[in-house]
Protein backbone atom coordinates (compact mmCIF):
# COMPACT_ATOMS: atom_id res chain seq x y z
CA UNK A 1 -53.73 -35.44 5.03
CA UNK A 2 -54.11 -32.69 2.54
CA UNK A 3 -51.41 -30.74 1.37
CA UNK A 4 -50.59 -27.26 2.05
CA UNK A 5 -51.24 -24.77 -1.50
CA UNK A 6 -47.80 -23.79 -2.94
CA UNK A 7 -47.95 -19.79 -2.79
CA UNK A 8 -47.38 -18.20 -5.99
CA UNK A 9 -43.81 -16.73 -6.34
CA UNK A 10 -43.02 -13.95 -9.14
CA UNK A 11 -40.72 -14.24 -11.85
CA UNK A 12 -37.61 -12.74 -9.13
CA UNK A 13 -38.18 -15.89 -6.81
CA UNK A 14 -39.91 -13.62 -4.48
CA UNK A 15 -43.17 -14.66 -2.14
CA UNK A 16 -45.84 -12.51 -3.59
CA UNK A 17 -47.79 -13.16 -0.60
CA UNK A 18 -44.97 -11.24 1.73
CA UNK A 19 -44.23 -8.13 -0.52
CA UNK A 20 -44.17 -6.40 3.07
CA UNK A 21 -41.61 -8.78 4.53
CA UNK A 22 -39.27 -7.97 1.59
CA UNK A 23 -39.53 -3.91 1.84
CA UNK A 24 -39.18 -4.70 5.76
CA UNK A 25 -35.69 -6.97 4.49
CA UNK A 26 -34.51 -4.08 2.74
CA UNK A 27 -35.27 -1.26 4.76
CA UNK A 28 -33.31 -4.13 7.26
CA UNK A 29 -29.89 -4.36 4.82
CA UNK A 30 -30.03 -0.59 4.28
CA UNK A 31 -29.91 0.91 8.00
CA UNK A 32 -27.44 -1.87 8.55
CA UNK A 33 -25.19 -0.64 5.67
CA UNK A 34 -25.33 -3.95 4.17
CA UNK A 35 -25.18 -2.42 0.97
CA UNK A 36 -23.66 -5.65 -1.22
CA UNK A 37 -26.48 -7.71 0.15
CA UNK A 38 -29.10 -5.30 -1.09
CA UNK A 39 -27.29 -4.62 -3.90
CA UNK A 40 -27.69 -8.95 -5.00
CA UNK A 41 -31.05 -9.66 -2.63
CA UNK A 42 -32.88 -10.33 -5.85
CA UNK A 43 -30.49 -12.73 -7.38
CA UNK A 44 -29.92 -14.40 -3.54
CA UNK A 45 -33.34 -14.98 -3.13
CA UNK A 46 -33.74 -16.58 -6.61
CA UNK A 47 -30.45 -18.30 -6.17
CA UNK A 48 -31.96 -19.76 -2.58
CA UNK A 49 -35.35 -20.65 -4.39
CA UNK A 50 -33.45 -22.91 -7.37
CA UNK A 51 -31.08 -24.63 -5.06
CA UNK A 52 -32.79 -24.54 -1.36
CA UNK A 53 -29.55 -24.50 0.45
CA UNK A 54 -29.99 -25.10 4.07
CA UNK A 55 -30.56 -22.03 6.30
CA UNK A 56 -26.87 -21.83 7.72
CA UNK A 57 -25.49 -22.40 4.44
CA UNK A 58 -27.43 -19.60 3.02
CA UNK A 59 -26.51 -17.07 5.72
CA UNK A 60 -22.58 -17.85 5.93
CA UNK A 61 -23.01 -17.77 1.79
CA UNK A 62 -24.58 -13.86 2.46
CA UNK A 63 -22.60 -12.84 4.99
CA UNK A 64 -19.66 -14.28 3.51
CA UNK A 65 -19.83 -11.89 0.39
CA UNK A 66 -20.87 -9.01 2.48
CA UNK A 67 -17.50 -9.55 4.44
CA UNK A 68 -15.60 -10.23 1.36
CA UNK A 69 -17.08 -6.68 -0.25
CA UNK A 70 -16.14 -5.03 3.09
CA UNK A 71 -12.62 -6.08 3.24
CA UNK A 72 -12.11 -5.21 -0.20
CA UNK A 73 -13.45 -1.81 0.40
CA UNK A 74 -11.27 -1.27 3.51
CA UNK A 75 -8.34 -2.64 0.77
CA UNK A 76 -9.01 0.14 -1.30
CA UNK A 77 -9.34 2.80 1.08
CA UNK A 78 -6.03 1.57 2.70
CA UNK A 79 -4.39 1.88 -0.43
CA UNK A 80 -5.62 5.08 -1.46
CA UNK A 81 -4.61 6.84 1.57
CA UNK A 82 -1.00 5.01 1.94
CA UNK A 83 0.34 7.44 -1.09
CA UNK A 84 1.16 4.33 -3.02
CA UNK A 85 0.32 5.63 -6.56
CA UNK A 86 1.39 2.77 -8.90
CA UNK A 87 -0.12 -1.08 -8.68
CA UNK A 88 3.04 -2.50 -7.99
CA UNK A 89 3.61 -6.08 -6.99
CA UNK A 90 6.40 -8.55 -6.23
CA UNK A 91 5.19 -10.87 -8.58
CA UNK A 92 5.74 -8.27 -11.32
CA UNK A 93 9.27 -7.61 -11.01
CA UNK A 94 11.48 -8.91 -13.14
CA UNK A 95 13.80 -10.86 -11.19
CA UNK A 96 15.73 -12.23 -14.01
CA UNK A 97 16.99 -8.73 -14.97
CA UNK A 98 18.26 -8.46 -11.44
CA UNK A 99 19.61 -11.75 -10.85
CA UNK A 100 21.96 -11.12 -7.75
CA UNK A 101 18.81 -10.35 -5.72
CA UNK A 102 18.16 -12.90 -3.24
CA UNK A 103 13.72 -13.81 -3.98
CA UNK A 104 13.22 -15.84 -1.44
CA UNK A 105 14.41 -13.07 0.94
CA UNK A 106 11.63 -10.60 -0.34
CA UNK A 107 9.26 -13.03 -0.36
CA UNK A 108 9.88 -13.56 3.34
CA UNK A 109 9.62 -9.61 4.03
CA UNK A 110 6.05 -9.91 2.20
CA UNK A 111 4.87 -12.17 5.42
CA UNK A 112 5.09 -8.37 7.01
CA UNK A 113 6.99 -10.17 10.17
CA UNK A 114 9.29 -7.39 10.27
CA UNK A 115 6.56 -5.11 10.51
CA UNK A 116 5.05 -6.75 13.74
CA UNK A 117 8.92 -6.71 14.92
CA UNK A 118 9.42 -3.00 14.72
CA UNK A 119 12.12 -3.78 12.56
CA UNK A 120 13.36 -0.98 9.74
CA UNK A 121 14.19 -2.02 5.98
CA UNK A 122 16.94 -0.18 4.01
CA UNK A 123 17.54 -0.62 0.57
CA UNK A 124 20.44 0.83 -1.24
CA UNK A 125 21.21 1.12 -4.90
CA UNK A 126 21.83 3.63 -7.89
CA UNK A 127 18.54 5.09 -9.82
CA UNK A 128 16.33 2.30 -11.76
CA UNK A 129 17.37 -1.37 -10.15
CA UNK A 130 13.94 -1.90 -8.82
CA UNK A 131 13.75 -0.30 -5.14
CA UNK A 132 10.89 1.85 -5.27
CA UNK A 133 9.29 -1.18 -7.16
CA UNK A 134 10.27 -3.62 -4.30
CA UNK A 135 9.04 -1.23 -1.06
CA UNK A 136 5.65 0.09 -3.34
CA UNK A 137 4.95 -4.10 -3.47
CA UNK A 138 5.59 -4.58 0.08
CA UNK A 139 3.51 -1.20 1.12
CA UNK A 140 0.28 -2.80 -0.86
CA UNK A 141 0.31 -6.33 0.77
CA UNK A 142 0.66 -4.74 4.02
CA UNK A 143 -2.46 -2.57 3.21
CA UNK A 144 -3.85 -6.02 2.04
CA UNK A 145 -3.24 -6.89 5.23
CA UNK A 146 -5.20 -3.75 6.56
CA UNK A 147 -1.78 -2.37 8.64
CA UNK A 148 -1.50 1.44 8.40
CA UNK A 149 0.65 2.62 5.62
CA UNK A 150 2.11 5.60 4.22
CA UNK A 151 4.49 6.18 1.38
CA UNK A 152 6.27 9.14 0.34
CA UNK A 153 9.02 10.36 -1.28
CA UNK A 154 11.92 11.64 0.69
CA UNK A 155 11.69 15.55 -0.46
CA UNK A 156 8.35 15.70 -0.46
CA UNK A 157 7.84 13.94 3.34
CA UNK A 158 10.55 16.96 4.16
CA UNK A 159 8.65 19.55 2.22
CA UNK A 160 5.46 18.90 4.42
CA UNK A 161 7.57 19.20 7.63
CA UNK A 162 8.72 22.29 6.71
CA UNK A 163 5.60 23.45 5.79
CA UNK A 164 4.49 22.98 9.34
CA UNK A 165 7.17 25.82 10.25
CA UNK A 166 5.68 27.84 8.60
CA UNK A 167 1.64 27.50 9.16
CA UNK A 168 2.35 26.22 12.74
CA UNK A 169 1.37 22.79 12.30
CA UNK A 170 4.48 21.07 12.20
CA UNK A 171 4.26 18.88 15.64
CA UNK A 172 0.35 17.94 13.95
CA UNK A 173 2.37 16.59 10.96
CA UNK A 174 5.04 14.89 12.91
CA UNK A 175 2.81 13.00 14.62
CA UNK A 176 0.72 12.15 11.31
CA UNK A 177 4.19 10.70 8.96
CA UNK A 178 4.93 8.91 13.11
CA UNK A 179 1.86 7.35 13.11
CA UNK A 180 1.85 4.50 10.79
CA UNK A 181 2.68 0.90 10.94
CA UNK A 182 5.03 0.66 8.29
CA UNK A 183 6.32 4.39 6.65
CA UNK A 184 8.41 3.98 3.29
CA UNK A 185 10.51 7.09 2.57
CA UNK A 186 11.46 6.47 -1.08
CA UNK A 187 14.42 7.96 -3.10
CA UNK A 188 16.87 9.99 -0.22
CA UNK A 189 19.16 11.49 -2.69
CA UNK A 190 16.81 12.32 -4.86
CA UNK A 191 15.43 15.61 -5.44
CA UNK A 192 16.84 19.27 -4.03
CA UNK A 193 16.10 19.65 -0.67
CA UNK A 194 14.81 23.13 0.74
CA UNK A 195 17.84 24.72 3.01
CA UNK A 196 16.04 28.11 4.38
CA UNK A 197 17.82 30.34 7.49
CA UNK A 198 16.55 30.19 10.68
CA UNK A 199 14.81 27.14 10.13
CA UNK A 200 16.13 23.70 11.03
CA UNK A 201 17.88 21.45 8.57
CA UNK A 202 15.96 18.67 6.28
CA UNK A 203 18.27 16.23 8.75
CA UNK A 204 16.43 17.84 12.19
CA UNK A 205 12.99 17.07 10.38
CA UNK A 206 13.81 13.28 9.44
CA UNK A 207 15.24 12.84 12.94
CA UNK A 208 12.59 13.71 14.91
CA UNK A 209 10.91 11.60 12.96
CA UNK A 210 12.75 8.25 12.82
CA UNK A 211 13.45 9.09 16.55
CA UNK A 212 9.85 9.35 17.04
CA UNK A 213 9.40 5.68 15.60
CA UNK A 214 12.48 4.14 16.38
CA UNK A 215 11.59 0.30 18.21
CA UNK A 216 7.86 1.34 17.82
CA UNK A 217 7.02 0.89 14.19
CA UNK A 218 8.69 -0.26 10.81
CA UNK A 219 10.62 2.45 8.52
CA UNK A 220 11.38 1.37 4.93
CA UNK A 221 14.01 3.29 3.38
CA UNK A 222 15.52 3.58 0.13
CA UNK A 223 18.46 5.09 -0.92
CA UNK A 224 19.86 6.06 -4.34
CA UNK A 225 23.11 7.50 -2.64
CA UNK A 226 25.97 6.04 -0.32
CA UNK A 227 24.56 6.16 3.48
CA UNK A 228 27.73 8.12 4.27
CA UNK A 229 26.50 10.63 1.48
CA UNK A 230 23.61 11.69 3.11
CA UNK A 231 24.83 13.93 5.79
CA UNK A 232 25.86 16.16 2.95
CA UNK A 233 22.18 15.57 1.05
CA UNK A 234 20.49 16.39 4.31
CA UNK A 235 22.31 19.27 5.49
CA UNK A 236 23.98 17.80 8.66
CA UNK A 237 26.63 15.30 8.88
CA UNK A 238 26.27 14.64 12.47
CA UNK A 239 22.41 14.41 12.85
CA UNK A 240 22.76 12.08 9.56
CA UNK A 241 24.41 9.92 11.08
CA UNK A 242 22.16 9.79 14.14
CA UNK A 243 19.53 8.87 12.36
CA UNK A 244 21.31 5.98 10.54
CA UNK A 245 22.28 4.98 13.76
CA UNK A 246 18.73 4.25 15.06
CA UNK A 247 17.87 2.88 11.48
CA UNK A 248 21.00 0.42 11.66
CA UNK A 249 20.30 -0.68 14.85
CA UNK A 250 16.72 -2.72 13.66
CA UNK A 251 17.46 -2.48 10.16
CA UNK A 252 17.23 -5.62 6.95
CA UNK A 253 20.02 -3.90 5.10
CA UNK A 254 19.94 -4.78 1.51
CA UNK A 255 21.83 -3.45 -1.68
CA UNK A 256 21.19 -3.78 -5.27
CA UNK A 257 24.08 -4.35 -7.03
CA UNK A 258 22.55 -4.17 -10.83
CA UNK A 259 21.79 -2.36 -13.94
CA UNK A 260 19.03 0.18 -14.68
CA UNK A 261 15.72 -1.13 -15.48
CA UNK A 262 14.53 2.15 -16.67
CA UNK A 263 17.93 2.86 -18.69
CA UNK A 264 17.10 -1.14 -20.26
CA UNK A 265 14.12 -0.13 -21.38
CA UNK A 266 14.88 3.27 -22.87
CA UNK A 267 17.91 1.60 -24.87
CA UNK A 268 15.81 -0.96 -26.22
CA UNK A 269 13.40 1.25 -27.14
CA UNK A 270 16.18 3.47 -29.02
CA UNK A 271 17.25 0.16 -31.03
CA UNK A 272 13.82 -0.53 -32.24
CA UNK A 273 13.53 2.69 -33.44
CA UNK A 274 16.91 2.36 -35.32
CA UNK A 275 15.99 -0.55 -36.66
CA UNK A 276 12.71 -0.09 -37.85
CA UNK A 277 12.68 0.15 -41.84
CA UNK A 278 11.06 2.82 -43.36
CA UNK A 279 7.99 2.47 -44.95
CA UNK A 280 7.80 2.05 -48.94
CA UNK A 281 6.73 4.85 -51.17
């Protein structure tokens, strides 16, 4: 029996006989926003000529990156909206400088369990041991693990509340900062807080808002001041301590009881400099 001709390919791999069926393809990839498919078709279709991988294979292996490039995308975009500025990650902190943390425990809060719990985080601590580090690491794997994130610091979460006041939007914004899965207030204690007459204290505006979340989603918290200090930060020792009584109720308390990273670094920076010899004439 005679055999079929071979039909010439071109140098891409490509069936010049079924120039059609490849426009078709990509007008195909396009409407279907299968952009990173498109993007590669060339390369695919030469890969699939060299190696002739069976036809399940060679869909799971183009659907597979697509799906890979679309997570990573929704990644990014869950990043860039969570507020998280700096690429922190667990796995960059230097656990040796702060020795009496407990790892294992952190690692554990990384498995985002807490998260589907409900349950708040609190970490106390003076300026530079590592906390806004610690939450900023946690905050990215739980966008890794596409949850709903924001971060903020505390004055500037209170300084869009009270902007509300005064444009009118402030239940809109409420409702925003209430809305995620995991919220991270960084730094309460740090910063001046706006006090203005008439209007109600920064401790109103962060208790309607834990009170809003409280047993519904996860608020991470970290404090550079002593929890019974923050009545006098926020203006009101009596809603203060309202609100640490619906964050203590669910909350992973931890404290770091360490040294400044930051202050580490600046002093040996400063002995380097002393000791540097000056250059010969």
């Amino acid at each position: 029996m005679a055999k079929r001709p071979t039909r010439p390919v071109n140098d891409a791999g490509h069936d010049d006989g079924g120039d059609e069926s490849l426009e078709r393809l990509r007008r195909h990839l396009a409407f279907l926003g299968l952009t990173h498919t498109l993007d590669t078709l060339d390369d695919t279709l030469a890969r699939a000529l060299r190696e002739r991988p069976g036809p399940t294979s060679l869909l799971e292996r183009v659907l597979g990156a697509e799906a890979a490039r679309k997570l990573e995308q929704r990644v990014t975009r869950r990043i860039d909206g969570s507020g998280i500025r700096e690429h922190k990650t667990l796995e960059a902190f230097d656990w040796s400088f702060q020795p009496t943390l407990d790892k294992a425990a952190f690692a554990e809060l990384a498995h985002l369990d807490f998260v589907g719990r409900c349950d708040d985080l609190v970490i106390t601590g003076k300026s530079g041991t590592g906390k806004s580090h610690l939450l900023m690491a946690i905050g990215r794997r739980a966008c890794e693990h596409q949850l709903y994130v924001r971060y903020a610091r505390c004055v500037d979460l209170l300084d869009d509340l009270h902007a509300g006041l005064a444009d009118g939007t402030y239940e809109r914004r409420l409702k925003a900062w209430a809305r995620p899965a995991l919220l991270i207030i960084d730094d309460v204690g740090l910063g001046q807080v706006k006090k203005r007459d008439n209007e109600p204290t920064a401790a109103h505006a962060l208790f309607n808002l834990i009170d809003l979340r409280h047993g519904k989603a996860s608020t991470a918290v970290t404090s550079n001041i002593a929890l019974s200090d923050w009545g006098r930060y926020l203006g009101d020792a009596t809603v203060a301590m309202a609100i640490l009584d619906r964050l203590a109720m669910l909350a992973i308390r931890i404290d770091i009881d360490g040294p400044s990273y930051r202050q580490h670094v600046a002093e040996k920076r400063a002995s380097a400099k002393a000791n540097k010899k000056p250059a010969k004439e």
